[in-house]
C-alpha atoms as a PDB file:
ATOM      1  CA  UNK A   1      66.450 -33.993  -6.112  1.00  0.00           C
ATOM      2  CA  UNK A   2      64.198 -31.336  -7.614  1.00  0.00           C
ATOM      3  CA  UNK A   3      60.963 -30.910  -5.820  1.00  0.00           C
ATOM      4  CA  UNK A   4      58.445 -28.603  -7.301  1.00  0.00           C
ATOM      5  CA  UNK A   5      56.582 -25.438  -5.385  1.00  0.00           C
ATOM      6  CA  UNK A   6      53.610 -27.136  -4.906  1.00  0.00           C
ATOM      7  CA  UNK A   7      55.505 -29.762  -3.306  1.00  0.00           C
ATOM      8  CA  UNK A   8      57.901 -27.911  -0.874  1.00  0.00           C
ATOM      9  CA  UNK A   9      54.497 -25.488  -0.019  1.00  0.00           C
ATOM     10  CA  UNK A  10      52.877 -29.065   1.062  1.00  0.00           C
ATOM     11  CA  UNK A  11      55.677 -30.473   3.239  1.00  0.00           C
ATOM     12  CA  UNK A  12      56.373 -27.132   4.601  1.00  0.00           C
ATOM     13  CA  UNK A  13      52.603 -26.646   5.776  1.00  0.00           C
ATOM     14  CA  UNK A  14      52.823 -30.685   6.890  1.00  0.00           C
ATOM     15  CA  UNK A  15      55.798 -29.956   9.334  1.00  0.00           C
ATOM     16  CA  UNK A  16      54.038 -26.873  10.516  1.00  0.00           C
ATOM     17  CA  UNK A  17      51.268 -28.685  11.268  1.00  0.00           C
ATOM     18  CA  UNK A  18      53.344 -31.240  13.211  1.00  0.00           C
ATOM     19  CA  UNK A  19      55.355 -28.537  14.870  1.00  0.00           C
ATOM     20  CA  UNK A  20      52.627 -27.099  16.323  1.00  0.00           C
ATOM     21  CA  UNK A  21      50.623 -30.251  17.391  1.00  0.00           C
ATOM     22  CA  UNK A  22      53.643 -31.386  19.111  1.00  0.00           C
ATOM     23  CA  UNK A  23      53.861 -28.220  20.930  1.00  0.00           C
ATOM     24  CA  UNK A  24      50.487 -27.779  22.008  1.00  0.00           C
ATOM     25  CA  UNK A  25      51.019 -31.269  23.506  1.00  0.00           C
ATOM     26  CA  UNK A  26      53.868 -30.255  25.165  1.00  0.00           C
ATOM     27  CA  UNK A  27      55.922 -32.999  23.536  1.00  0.00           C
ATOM     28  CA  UNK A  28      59.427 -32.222  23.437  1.00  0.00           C
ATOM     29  CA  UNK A  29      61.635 -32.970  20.393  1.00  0.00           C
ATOM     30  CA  UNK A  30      63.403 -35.832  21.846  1.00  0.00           C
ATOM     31  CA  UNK A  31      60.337 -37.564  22.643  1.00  0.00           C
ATOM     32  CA  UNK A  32      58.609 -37.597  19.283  1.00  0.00           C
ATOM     33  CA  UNK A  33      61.903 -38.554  18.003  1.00  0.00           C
ATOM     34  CA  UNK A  34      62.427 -41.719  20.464  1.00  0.00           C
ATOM     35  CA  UNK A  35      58.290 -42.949  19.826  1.00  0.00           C
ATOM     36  CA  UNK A  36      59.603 -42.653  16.073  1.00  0.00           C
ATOM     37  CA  UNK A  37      62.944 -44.331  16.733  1.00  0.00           C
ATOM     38  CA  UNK A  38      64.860 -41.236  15.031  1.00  0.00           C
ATOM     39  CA  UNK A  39      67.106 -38.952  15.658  1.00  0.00           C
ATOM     40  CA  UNK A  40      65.839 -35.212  17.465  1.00  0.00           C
ATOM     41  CA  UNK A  41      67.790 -33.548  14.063  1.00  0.00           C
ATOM     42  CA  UNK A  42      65.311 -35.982  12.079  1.00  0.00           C
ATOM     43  CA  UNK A  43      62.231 -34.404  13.985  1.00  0.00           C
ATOM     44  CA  UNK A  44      63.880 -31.110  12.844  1.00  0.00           C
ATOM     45  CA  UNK A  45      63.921 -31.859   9.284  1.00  0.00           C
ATOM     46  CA  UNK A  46      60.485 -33.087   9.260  1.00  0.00           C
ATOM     47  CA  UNK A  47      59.443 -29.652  11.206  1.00  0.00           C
ATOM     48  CA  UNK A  48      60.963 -27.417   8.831  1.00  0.00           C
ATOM     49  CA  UNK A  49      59.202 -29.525   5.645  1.00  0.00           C
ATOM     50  CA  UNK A  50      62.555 -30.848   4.545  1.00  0.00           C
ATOM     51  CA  UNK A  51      62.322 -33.155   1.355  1.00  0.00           C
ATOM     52  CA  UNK A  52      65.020 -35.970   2.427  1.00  0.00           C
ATOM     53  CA  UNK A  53      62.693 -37.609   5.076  1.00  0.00           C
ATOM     54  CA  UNK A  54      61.115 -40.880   4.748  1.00  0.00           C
ATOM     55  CA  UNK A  55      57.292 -40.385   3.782  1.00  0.00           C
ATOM     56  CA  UNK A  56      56.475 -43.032   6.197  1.00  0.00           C
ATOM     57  CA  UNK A  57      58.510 -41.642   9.253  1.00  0.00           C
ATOM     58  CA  UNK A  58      56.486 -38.167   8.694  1.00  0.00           C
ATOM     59  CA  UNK A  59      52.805 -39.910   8.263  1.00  0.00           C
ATOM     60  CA  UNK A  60      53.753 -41.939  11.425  1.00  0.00           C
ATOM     61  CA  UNK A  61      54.665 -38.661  13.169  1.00  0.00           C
ATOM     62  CA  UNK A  62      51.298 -36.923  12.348  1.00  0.00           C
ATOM     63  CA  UNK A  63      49.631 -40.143  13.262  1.00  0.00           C
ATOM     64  CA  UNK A  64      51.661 -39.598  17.040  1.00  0.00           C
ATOM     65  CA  UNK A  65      50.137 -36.142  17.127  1.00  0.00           C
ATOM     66  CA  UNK A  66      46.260 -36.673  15.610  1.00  0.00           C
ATOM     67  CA  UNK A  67      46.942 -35.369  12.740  1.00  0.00           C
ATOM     68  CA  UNK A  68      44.805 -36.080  10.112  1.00  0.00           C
ATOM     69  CA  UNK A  69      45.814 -37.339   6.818  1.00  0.00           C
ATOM     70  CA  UNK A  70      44.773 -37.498   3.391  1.00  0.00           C
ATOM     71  CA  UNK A  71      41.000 -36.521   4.358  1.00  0.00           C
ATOM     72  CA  UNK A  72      38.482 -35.031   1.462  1.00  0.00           C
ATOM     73  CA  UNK A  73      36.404 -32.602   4.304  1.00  0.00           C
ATOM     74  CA  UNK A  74      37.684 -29.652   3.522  1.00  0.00           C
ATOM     75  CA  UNK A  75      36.651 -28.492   6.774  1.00  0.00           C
ATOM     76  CA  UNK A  76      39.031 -30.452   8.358  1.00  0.00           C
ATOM     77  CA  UNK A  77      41.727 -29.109   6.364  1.00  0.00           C
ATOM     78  CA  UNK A  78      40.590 -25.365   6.671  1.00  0.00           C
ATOM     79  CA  UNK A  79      40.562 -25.814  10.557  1.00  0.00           C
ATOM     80  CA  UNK A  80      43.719 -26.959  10.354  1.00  0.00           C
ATOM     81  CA  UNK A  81      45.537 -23.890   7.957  1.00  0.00           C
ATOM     82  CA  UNK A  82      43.448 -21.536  10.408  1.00  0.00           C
ATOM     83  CA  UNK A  83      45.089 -22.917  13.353  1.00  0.00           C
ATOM     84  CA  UNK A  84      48.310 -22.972  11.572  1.00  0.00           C
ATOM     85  CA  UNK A  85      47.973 -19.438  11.106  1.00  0.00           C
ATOM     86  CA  UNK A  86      46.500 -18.519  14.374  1.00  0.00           C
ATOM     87  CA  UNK A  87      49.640 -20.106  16.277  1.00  0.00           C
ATOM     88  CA  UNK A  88      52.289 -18.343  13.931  1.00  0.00           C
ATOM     89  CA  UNK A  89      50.317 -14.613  14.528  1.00  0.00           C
ATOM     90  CA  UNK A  90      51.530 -15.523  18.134  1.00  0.00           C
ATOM     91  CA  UNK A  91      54.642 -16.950  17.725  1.00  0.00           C
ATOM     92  CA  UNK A  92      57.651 -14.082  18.918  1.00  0.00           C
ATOM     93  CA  UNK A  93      59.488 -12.686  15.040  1.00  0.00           C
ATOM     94  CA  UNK A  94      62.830 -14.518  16.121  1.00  0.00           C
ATOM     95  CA  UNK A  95      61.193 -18.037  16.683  1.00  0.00           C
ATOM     96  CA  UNK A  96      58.858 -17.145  13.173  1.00  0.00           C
ATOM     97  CA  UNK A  97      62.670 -16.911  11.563  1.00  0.00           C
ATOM     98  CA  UNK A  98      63.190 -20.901  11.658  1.00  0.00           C
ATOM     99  CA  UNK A  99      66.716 -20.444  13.306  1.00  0.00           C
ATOM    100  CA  UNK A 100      67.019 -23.322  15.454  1.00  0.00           C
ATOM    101  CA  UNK A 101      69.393 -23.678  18.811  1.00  0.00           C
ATOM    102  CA  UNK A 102      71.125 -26.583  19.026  1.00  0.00           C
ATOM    103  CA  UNK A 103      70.763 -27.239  22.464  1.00  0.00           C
ATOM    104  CA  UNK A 104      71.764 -31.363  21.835  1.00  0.00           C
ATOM    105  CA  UNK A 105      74.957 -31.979  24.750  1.00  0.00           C
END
């Protein structure tokens, strides 16, 4: 599957956006992935902006965490890339690397 730029920019900034609601709710992994009946490496893929998941399965996940979707404010949308960038100024260089532990036993 080829995905354009514009495309990959807009699912990676999506599962940022996720990523970062879920953490601020202190919602672990597993738990997003059992209210969305997938797997934890599922939750991954949609965190890191990963093409191959189901649209519906990643709108249903930003619906979990209040995201909001497909809205014309562009407030809304600019409050949204400034806390996006806000929580990655504070996030420690090796978690800002995307490397991800698989902790799974």
């Amino acid at each position: 599957m080829i995905i354009s730029d514009f495309v990959q920019t807009a699912l990676s900034m999506l599962g940022s956006f996720i990523r970062i609601a879920r953490i601020k709710r202190k919602m672990p992994q597993s738990e997003l992935a059992e209210r969305l009946n997938v797997s934890r490496q599922t939750v991954m893929a949609i965190e890191k902006g990963r093409p191959n998941v189901a649209v519906g399965v990643v709108f249903e996940a930003a619906r979990i965490l209040g995201i909001p979707l497909l809205n014309e404010e562009k407030k809304v949308i600019s409050r949204w890339q400034e806390l996006l960038g806000e929580f990655q100024a504070l996030m420690p260089s090796r978690v800002d690397k995307g490397k991800e532990i698989d902790d799974d036993f």
